[in-house]
Protein backbone atom coordinates (compact mmCIF):
# COMPACT_ATOMS: atom_id res chain seq x y z
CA UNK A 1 82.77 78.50 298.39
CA UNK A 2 80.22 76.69 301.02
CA UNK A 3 80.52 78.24 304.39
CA UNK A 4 81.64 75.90 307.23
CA UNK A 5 79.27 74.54 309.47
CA UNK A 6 78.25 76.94 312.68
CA UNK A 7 79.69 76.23 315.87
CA UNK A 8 77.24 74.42 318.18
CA UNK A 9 76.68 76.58 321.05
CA UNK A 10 78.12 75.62 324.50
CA UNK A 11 76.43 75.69 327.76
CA UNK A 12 75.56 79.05 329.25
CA UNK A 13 79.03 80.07 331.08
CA UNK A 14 79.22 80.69 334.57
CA UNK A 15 80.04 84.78 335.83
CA UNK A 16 83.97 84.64 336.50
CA UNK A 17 83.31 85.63 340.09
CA UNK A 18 80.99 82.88 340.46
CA UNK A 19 77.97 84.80 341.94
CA UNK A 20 76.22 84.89 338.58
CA UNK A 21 75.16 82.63 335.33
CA UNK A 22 75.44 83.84 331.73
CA UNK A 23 72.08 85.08 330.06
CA UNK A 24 69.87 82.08 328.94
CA UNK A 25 69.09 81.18 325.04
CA UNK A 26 66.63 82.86 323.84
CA UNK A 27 63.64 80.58 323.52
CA UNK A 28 60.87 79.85 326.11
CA UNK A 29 60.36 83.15 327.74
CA UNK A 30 60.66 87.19 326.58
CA UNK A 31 63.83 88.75 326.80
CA UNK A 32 64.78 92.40 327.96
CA UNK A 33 66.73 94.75 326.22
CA UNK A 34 69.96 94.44 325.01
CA UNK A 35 71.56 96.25 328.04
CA UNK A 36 70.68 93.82 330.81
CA UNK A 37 72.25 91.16 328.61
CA UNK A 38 75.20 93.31 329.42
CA UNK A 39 75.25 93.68 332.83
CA UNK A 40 78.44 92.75 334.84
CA UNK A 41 78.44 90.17 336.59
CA UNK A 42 78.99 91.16 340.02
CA UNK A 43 75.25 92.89 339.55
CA UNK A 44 73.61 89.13 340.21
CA UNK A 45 73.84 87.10 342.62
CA UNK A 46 72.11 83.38 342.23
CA UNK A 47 69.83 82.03 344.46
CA UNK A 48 68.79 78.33 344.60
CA UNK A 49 65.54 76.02 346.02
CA UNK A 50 62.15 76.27 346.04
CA UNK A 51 61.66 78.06 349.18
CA UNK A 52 64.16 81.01 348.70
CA UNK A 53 63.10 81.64 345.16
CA UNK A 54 59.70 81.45 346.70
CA UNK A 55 60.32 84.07 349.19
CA UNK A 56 62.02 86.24 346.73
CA UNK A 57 58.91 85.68 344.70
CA UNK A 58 56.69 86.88 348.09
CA UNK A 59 59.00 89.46 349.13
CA UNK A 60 60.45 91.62 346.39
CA UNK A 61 59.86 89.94 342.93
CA UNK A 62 61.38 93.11 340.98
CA UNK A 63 64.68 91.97 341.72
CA UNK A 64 64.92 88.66 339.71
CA UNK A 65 66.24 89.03 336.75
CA UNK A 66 66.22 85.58 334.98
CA UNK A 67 64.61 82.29 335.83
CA UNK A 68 65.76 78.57 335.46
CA UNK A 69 64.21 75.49 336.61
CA UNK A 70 64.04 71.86 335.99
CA UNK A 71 60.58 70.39 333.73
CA UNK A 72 59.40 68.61 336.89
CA UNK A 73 58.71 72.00 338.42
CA UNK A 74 56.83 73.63 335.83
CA UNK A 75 53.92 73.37 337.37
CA UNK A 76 55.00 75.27 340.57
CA UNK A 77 56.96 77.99 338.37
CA UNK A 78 53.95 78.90 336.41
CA UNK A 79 52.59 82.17 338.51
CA UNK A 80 56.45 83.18 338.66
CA UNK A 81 56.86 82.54 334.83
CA UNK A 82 53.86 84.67 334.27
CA UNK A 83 55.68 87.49 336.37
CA UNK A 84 58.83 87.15 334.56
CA UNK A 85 56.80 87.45 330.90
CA UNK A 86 54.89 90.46 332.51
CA UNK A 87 58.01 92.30 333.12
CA UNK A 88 60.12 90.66 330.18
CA UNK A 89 62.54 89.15 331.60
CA UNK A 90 63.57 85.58 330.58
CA UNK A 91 62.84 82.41 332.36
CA UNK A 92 63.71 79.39 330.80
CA UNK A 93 63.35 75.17 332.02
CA UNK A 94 66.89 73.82 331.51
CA UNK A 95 67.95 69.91 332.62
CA UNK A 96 69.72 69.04 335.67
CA UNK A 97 73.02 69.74 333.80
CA UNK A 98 72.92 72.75 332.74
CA UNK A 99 71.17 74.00 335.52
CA UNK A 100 74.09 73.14 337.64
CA UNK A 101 75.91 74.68 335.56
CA UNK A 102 74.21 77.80 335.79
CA UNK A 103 73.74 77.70 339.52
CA UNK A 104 77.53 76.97 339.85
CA UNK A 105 76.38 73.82 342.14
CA UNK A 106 74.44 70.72 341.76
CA UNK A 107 72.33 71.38 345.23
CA UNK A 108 70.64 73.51 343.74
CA UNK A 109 66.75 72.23 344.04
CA UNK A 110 66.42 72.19 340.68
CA UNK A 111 65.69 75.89 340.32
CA UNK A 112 67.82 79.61 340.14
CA UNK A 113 66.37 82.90 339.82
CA UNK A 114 69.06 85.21 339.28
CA UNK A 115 68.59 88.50 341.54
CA UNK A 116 69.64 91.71 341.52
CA UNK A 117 71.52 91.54 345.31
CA UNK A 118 70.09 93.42 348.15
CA UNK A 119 71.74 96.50 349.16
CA UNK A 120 73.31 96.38 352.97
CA UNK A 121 72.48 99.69 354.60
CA UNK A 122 74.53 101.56 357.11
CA UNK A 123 73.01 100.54 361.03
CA UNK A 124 71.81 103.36 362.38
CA UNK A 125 71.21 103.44 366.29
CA UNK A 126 68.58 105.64 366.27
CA UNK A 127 66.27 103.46 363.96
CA UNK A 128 67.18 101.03 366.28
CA UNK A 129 65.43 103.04 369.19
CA UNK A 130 62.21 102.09 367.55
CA UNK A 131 63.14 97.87 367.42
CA UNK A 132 63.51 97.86 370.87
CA UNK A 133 59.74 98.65 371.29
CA UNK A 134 58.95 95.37 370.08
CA UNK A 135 60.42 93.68 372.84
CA UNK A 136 62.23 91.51 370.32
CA UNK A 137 66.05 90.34 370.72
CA UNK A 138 68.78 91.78 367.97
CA UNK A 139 70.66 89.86 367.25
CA UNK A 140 74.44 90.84 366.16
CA UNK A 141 77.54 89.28 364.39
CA UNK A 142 81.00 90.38 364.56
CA UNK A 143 83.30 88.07 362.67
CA UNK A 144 81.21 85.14 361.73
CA UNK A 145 83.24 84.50 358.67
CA UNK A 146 81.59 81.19 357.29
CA UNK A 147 78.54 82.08 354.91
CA UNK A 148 76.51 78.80 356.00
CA UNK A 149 76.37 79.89 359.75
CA UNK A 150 75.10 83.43 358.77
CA UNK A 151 72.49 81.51 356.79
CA UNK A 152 71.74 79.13 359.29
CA UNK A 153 71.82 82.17 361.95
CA UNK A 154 69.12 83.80 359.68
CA UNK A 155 66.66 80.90 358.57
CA UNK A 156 66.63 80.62 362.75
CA UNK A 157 65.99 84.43 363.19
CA UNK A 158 62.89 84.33 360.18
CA UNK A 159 62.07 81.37 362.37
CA UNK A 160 61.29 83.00 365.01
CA UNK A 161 60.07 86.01 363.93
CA UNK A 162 63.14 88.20 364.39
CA UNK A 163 63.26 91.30 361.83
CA UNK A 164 66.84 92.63 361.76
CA UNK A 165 70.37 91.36 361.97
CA UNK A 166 73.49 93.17 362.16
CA UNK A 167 76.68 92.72 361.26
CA UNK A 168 80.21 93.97 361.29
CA UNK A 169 82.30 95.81 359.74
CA UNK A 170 85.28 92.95 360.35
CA UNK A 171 87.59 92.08 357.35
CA UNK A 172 86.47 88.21 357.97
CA UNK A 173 82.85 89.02 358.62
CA UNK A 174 80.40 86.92 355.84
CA UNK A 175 78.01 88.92 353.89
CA UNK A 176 74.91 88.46 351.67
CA UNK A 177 76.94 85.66 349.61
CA UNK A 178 75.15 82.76 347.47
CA UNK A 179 75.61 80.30 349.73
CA UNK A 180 74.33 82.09 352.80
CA UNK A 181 71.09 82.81 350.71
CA UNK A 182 70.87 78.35 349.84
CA UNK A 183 71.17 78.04 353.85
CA UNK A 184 68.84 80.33 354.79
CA UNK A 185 66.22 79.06 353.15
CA UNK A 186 63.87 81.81 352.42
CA UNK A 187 65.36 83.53 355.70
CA UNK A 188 67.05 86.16 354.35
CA UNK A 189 63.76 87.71 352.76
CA UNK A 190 62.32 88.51 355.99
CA UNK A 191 65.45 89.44 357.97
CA UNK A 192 67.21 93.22 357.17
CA UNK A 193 70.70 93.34 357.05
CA UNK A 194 72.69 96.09 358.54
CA UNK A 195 76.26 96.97 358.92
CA UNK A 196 77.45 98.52 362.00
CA UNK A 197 80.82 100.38 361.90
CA UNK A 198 83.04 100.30 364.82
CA UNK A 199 80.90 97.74 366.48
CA UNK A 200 82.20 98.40 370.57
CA UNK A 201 81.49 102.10 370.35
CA UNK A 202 78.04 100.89 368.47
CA UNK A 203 77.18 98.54 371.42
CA UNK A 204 78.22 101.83 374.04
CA UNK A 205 75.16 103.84 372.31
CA UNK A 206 72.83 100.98 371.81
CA UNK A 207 72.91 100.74 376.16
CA UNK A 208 70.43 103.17 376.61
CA UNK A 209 67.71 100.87 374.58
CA UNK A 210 69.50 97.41 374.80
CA UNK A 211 70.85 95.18 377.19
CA UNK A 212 73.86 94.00 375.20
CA UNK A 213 74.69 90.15 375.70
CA UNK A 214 77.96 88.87 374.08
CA UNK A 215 78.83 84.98 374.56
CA UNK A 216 82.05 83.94 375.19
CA UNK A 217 84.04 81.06 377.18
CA UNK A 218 84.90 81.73 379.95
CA UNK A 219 86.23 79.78 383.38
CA UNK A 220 84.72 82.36 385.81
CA UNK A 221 80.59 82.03 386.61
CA UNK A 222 78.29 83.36 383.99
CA UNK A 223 74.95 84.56 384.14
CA UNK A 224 71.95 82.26 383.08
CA UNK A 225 69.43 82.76 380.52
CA UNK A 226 66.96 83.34 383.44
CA UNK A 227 68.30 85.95 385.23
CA UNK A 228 69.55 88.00 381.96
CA UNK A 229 65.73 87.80 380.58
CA UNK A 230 65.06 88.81 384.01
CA UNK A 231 67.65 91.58 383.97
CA UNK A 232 66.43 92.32 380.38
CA UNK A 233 62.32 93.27 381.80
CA UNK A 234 62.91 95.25 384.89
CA UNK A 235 65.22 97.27 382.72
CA UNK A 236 62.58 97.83 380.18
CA UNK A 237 65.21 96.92 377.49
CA UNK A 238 65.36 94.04 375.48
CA UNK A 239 68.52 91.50 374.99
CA UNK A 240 71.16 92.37 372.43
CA UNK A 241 72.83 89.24 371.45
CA UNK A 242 76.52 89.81 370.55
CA UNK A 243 77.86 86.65 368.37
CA UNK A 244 81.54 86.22 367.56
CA UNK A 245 83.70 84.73 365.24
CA UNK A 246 83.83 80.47 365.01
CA UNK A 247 87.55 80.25 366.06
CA UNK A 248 88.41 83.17 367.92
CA UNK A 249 84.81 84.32 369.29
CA UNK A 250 84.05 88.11 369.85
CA UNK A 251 87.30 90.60 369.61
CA UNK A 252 88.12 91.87 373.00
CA UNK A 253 87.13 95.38 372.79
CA UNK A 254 83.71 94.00 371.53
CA UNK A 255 83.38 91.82 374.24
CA UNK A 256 83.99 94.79 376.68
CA UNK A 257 81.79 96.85 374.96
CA UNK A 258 79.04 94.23 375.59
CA UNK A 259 77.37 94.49 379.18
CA UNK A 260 76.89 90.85 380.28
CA UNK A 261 78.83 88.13 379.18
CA UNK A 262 76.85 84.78 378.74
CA UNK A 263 78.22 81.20 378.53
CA UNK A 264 76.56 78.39 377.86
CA UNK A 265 77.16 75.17 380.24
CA UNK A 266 77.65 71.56 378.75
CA UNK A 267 79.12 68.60 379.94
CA UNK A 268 82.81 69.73 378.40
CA UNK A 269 83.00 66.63 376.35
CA UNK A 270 83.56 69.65 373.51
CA UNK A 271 84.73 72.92 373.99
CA UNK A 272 81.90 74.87 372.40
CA UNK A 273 78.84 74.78 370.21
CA UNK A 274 79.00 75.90 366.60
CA UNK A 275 77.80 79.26 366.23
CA UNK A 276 74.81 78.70 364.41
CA UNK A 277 73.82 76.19 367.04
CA UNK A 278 74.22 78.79 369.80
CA UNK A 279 72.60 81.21 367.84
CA UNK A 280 69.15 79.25 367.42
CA UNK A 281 69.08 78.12 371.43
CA UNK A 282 69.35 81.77 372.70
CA UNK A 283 67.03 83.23 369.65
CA UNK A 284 64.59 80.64 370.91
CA UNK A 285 65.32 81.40 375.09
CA UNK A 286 65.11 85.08 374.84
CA UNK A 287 61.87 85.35 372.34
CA UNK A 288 60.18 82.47 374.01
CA UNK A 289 57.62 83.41 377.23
């Protein structure tokens, strides 16, 4: 009796939790062993566009796992492709299609490297004795709960040089998700992630290093950018910028916690900036001159 006809095979199925894409076919790069093939899915996360897969690439190439891109990039893959074969692990070019299916999104930049995600230590004050030497700003979140304004907050950091970001322990508070790693472009590669527990009694211990900054609106006079930077250098500690959530801005007992209080003027045609927009003016005052 003839056998029936195989089943085409479909298109590689996204991860359930959407963070991931299913292994690629087997055919234009090596493949690892059987057990990464089983990996759960919540062990990748995807990240998208030539400039964060580059930076991956740059920064810590061991954690990409698989690699997908479009023909018309070939030419720019090939040093990564030669990486992947190097430590067997597939890479494969796919068409726009299926690569948006893999990548879970069509903006994709017609590339995905899927990445072991980064692990988000525990903030540790002391460490952060040692940042304050450079004189730099830290820069800390404590409810930002939309993933595109933590990667917009972060390609502005990697911007401007900025090394570590910290952020909350809040229920709403975005973390390393897909879509903060598209926004950032690259940005989250140079910036370290931390999580601070308990953020008011963090910002009490960070005083003897920091000058602690929250933003806020508020009807009463605020200090200008001047006189905190000011404040900030005949202290001999540099700004700690304290950024809220997009509705609701900083919980009160953060915003107590924080010594100064900064708001920015405007015309009051709007209530407020977006967060991300905030974020890059005072990133740019307080590291500028």
């Amino acid at each position: 009796m003839p056998r029936p006809p195989r089943r085409p095979a479909g298109p590689p199925r996204p991860f359930q939790d959407g963070r991931s894409a299913a292994g690629p076919r087997r055919r234009s790069g090596p493949v690892g062993g059987r057990e990464r093939e089983k990996r759960d899915a919540s062990d990748f996360v995807r990240i998208t566009g030539l400039p964060a897969v580059a930076a991956v690439f740059e920064r810590d190439p061991e954690r990409v796992e698989r690699l997908f891109f479009e023909p018309h990039l070939a030419g720019k893959v090939g040093p990564w492709s030669q990486q992947m074969a190097a430590r067997r692990r597939p890479y494969r070019i796919v068409e726009a299609d299926e690569l948006a299916k893999i990548a879970g999104t069509t903006l994709n930049g017609g590339i995905v490297a899927v990445c072991r995600p980064r692990d988000v230590p525990r903030f540790d004050v002391e460490a952060a004795k040692g940042w304050a030497k450079t004189g730099k700003p830290l820069v800390m979140l404590d409810g930002i709960g939309n993933p595109h304004n933590l990667g917009a907050i972060v390609r502005t950091m990697a911007f401007f040089g900025l090394e570590h970001l910290v952020i909350s322990d809040h229920p709403g508070q975005a973390g390393l998700s897909e879509a903060a790693h598209r926004v950032a472009e690259g940005g989250l590669e140079w910036v370290s992630l931390w999580r601070a527990e308990r953020m008011p009694l963090v910002l009490r211990d960070l005083k003897r290093n920091w000058l602690t900054v929250g933003t806020a609106l508020q009807d009463g006079p605020s200090p200008t950018i001047a006189d905190l930077k000011a404040t900030a250098k005949a202290a001999g500690r540099p700004v700690a910028l304290v950024l809220g959530n997009e509705e609701d801005g900083l919980p009160r007992d953060t915003l107590k916690a924080c010594e100064k209080i900064l708001t920015l003027p405007g015309t009051g045609r709007v209530q407020s900036l977006n967060v991300a927009a905030t974020a890059a003016i005072l990133v740019h005052a307080f590291t500028a001159g």
